[in-house]
PDB file of N, CA and C in Angstrom:
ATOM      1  N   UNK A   1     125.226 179.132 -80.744  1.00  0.00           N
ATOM      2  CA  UNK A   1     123.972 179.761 -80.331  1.00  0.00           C
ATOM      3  C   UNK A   1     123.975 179.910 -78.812  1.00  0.00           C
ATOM      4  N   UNK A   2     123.234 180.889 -78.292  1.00  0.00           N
ATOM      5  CA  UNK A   2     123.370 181.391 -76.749  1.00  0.00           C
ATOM      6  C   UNK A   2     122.231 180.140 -76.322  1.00  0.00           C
ATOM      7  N   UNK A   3     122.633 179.985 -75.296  1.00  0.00           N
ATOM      8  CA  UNK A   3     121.947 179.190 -74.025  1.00  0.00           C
ATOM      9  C   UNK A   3     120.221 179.825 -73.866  1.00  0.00           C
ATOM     10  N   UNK A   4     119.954 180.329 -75.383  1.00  0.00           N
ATOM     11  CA  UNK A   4     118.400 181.238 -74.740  1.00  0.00           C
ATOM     12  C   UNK A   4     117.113 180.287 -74.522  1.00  0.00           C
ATOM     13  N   UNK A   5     116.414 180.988 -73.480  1.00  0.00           N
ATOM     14  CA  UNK A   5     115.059 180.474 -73.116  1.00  0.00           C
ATOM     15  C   UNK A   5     114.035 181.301 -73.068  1.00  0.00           C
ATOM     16  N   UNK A   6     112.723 180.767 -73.540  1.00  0.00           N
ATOM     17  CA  UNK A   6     111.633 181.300 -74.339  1.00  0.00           C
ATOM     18  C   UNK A   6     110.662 180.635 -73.119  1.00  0.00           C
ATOM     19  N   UNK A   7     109.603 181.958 -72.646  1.00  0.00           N
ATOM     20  CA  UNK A   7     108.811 181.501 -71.862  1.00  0.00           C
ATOM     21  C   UNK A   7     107.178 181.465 -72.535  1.00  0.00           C
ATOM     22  N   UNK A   8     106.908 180.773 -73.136  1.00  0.00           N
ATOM     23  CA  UNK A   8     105.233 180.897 -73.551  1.00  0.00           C
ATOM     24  C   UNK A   8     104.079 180.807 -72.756  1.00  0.00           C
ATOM     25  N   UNK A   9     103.329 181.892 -72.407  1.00  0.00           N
ATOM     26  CA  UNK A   9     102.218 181.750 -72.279  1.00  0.00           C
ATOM     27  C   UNK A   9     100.944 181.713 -72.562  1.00  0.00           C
ATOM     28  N   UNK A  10     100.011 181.193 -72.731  1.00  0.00           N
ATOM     29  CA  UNK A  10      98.607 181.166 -73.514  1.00  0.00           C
ATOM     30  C   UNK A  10      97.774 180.565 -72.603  1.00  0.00           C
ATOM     31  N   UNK A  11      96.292 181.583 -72.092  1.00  0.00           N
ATOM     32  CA  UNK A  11      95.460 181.879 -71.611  1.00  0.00           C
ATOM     33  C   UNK A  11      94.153 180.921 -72.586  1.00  0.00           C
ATOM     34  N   UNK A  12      93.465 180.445 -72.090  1.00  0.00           N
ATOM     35  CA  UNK A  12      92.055 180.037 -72.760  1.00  0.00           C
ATOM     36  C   UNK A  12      91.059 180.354 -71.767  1.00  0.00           C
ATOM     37  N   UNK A  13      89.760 180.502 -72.522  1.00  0.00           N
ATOM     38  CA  UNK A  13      88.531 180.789 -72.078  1.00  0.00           C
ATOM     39  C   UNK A  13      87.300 180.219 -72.542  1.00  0.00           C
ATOM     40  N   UNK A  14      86.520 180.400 -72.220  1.00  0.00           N
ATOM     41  CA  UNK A  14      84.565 180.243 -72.346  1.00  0.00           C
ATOM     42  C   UNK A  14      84.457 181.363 -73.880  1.00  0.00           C
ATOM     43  N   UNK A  15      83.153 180.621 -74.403  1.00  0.00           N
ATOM     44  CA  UNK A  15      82.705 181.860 -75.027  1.00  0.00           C
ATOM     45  C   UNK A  15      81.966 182.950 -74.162  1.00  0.00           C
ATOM     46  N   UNK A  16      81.901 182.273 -73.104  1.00  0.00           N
ATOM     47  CA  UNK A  16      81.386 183.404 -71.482  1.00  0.00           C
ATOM     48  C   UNK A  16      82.259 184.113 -71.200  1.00  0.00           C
ATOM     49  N   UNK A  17      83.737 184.377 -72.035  1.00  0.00           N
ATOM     50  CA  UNK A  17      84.774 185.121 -71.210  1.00  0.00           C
ATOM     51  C   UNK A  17      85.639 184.199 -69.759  1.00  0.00           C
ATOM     52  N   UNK A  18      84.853 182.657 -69.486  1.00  0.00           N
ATOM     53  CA  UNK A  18      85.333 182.320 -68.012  1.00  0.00           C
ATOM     54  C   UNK A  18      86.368 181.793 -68.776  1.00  0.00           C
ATOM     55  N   UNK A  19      87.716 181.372 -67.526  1.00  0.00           N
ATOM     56  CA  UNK A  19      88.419 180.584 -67.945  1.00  0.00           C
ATOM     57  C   UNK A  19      88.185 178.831 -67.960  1.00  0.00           C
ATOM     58  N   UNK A  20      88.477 178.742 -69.177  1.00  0.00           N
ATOM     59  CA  UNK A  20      88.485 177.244 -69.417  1.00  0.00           C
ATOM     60  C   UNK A  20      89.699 176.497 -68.432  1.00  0.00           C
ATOM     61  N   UNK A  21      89.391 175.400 -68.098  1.00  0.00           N
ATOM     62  CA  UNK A  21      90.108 174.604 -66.519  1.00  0.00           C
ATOM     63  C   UNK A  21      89.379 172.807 -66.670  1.00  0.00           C
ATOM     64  N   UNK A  22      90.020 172.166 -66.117  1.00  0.00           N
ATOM     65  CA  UNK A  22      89.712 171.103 -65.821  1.00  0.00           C
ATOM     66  C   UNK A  22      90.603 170.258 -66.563  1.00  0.00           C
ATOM     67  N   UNK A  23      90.356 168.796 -66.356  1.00  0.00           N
ATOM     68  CA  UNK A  23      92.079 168.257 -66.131  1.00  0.00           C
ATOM     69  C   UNK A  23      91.556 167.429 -67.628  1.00  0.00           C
ATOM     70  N   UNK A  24      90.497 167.326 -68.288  1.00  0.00           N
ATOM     71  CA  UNK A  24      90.240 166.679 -69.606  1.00  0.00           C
ATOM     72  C   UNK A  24      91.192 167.991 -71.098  1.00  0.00           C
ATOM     73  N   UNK A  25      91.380 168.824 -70.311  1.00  0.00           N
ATOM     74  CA  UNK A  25      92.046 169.604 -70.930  1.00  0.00           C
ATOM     75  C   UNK A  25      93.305 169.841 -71.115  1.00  0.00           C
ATOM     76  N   UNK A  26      94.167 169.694 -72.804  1.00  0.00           N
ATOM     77  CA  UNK A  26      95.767 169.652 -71.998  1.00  0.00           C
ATOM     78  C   UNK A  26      95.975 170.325 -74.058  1.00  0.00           C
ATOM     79  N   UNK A  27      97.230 171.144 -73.189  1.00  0.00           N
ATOM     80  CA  UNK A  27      97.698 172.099 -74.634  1.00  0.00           C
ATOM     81  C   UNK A  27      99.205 171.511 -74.797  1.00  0.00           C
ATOM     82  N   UNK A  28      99.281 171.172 -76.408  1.00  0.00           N
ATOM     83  CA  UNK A  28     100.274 170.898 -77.032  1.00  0.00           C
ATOM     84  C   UNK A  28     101.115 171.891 -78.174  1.00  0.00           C
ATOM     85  N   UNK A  29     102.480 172.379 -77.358  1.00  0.00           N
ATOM     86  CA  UNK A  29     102.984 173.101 -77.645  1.00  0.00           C
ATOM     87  C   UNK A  29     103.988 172.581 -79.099  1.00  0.00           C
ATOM     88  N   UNK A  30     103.795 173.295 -80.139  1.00  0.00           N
ATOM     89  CA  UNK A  30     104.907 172.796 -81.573  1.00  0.00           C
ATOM     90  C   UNK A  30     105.611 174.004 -82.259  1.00  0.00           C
ATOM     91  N   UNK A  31     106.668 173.849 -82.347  1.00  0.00           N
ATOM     92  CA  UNK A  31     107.386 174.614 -83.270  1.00  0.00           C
ATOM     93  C   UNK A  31     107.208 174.201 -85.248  1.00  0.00           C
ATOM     94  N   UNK A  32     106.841 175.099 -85.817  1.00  0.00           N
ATOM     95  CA  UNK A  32     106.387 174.681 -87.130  1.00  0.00           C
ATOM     96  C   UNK A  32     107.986 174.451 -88.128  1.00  0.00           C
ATOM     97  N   UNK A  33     108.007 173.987 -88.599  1.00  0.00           N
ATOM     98  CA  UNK A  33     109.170 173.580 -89.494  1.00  0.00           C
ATOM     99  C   UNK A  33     108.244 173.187 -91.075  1.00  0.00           C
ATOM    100  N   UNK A  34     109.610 173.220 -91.657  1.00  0.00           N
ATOM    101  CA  UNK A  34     109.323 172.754 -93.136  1.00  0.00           C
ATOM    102  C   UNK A  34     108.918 171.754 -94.024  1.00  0.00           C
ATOM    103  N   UNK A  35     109.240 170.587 -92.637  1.00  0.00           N
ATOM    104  CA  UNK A  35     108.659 169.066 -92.836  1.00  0.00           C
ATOM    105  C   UNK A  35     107.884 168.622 -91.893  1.00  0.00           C
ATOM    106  N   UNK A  36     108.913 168.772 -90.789  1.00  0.00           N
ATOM    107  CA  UNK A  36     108.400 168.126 -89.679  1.00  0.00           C
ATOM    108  C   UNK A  36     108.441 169.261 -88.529  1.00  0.00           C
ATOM    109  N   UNK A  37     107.033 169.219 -87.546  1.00  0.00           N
ATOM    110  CA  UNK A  37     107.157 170.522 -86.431  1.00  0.00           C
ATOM    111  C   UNK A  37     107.849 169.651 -85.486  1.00  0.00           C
ATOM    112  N   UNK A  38     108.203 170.341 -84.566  1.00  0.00           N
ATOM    113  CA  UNK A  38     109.071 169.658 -83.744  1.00  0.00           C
ATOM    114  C   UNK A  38     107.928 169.858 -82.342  1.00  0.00           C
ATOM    115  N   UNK A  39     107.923 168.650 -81.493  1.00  0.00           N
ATOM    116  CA  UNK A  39     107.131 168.899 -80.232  1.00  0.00           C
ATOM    117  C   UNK A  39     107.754 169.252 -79.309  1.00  0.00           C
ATOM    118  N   UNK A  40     107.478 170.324 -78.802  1.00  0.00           N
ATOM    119  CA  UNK A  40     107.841 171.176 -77.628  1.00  0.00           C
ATOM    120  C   UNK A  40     107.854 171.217 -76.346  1.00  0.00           C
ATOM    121  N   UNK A  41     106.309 170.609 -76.085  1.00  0.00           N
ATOM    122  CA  UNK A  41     105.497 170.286 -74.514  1.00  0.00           C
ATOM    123  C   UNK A  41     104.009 169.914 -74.892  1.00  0.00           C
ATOM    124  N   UNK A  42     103.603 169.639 -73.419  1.00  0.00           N
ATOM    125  CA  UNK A  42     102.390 169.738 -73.481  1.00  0.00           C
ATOM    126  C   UNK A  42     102.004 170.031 -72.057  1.00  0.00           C
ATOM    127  N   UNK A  43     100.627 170.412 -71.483  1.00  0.00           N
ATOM    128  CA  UNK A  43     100.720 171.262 -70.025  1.00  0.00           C
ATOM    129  C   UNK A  43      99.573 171.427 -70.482  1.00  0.00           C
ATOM    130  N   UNK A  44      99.003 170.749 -68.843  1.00  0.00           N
ATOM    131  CA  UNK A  44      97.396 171.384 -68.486  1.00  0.00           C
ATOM    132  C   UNK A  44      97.394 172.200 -68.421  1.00  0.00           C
ATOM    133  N   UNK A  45      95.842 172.903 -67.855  1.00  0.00           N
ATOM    134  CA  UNK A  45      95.581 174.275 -67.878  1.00  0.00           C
ATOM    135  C   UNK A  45      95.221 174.678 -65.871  1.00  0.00           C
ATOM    136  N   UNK A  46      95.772 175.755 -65.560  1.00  0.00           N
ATOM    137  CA  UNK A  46      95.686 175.786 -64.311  1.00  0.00           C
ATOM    138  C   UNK A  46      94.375 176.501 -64.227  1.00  0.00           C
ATOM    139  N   UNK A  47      94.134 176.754 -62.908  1.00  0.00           N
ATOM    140  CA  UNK A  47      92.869 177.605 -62.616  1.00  0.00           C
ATOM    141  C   UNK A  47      92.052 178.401 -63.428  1.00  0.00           C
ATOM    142  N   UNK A  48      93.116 179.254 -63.823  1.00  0.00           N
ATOM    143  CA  UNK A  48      93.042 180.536 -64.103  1.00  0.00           C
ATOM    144  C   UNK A  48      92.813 180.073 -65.671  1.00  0.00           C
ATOM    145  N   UNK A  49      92.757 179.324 -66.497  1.00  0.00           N
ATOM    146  CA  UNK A  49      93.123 178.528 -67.824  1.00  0.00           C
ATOM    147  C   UNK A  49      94.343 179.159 -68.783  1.00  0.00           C
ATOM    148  N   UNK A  50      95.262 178.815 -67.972  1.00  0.00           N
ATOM    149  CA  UNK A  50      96.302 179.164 -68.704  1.00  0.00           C
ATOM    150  C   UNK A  50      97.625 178.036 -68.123  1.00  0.00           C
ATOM    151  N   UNK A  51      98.555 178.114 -69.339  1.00  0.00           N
ATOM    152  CA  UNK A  51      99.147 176.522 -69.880  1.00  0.00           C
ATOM    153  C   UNK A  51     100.622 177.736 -70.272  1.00  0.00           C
ATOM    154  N   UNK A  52     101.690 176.951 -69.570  1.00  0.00           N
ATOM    155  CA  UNK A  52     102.787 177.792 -69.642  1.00  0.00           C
ATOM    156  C   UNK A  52     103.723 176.780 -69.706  1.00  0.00           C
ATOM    157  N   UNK A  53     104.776 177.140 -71.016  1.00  0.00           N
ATOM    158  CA  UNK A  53     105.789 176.405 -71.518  1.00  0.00           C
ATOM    159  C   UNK A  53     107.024 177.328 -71.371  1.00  0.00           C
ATOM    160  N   UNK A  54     108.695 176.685 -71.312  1.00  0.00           N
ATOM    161  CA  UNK A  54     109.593 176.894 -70.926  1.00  0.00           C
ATOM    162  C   UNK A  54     110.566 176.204 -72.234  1.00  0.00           C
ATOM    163  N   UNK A  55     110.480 177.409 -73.258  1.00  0.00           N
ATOM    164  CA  UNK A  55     111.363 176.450 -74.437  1.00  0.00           C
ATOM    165  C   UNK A  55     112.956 176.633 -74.493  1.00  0.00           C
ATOM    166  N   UNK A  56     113.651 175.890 -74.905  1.00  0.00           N
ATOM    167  CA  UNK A  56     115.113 176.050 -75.199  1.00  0.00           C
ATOM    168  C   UNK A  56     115.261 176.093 -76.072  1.00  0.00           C
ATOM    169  N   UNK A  57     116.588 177.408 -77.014  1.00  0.00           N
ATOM    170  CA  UNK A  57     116.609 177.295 -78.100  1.00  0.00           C
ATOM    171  C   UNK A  57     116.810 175.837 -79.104  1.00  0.00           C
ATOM    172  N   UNK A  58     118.159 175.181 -77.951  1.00  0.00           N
ATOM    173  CA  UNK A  58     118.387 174.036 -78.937  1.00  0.00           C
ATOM    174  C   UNK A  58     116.981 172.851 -79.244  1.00  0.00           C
ATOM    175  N   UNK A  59     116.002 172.948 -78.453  1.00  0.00           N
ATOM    176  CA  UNK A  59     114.629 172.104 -78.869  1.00  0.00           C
ATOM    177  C   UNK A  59     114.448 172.451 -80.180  1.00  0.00           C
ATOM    178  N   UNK A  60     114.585 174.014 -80.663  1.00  0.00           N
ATOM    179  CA  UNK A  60     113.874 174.450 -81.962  1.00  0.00           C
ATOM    180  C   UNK A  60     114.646 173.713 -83.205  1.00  0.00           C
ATOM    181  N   UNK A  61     115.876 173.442 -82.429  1.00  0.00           N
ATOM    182  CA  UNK A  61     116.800 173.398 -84.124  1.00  0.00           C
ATOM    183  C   UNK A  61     116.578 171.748 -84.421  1.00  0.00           C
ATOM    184  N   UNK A  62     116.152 171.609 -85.757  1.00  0.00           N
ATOM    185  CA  UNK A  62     116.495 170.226 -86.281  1.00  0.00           C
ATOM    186  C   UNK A  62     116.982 170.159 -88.227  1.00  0.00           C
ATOM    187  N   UNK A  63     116.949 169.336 -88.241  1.00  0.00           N
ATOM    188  CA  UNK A  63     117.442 168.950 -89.873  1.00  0.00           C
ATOM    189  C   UNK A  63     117.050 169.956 -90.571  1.00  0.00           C
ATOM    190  N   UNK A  64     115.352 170.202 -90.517  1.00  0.00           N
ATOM    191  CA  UNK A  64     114.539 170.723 -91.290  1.00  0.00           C
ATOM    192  C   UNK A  64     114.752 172.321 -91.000  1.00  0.00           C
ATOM    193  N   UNK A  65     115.624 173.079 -90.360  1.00  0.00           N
ATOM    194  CA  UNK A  65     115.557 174.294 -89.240  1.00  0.00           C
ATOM    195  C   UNK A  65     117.003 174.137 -89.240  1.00  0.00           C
ATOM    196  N   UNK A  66     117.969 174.319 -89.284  1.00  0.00           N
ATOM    197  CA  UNK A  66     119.329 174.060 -88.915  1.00  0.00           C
ATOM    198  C   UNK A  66     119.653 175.552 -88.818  1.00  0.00           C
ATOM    199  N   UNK A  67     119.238 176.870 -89.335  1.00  0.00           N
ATOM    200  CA  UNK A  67     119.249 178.086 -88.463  1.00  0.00           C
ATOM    201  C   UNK A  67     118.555 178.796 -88.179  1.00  0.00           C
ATOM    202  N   UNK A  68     117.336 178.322 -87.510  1.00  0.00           N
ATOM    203  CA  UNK A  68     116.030 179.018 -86.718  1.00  0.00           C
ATOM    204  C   UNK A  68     116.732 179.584 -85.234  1.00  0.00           C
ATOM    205  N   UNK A  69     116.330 180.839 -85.145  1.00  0.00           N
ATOM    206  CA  UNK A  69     117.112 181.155 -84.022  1.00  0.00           C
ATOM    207  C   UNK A  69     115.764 181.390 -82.468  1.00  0.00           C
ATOM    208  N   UNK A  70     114.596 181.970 -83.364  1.00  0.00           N
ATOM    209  CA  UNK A  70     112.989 182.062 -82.883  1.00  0.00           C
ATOM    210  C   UNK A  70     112.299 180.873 -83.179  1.00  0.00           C
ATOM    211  N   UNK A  71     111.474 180.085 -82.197  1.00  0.00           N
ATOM    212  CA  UNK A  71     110.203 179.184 -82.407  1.00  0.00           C
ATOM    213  C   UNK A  71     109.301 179.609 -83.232  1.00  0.00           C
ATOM    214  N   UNK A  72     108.620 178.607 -84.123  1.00  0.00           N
ATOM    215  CA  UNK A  72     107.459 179.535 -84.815  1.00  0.00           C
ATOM    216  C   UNK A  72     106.173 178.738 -84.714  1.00  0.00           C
ATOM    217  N   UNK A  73     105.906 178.908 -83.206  1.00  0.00           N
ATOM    218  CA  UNK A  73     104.910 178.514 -82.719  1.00  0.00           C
ATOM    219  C   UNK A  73     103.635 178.552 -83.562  1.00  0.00           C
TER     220      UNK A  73
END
């Protein structure tokens, strides 16, 4: 498998449209599998409320996944 890297980003907000921020806040990133999801990251939310992850393919692959080539976040 190639050396690939997956950049995720995801934005949160208010039901006001504002962005959601503050440090009681923190997003947990998972890849879904067949048994077990595999954990990915986790990452506050900056200003702007948005939480940005940096995945590697080989994080995705396990027992349950042995040829997932995409995360299935």
């Amino acid at each position: 498998m190639a050396a690939e890297i997956f950049k995720v980003r995801a934005s949160f907000e208010t039901l006001d449209g504002e962005p959601l921020t503050g440090e009681r806040f923190m997003v947990g990133l998972r890849d879904a599998d067949r048994f077990f999801d595999d954990k990915l990251g986790m990452s506050g939310l900056d200003p702007d409320g948005v939480a940005e992850f940096l995945v590697f393919a080989k994080d995705i692959l396990s027992i349950d996944s042995p040829h997932e080539r995409t995360p299935d976040l």
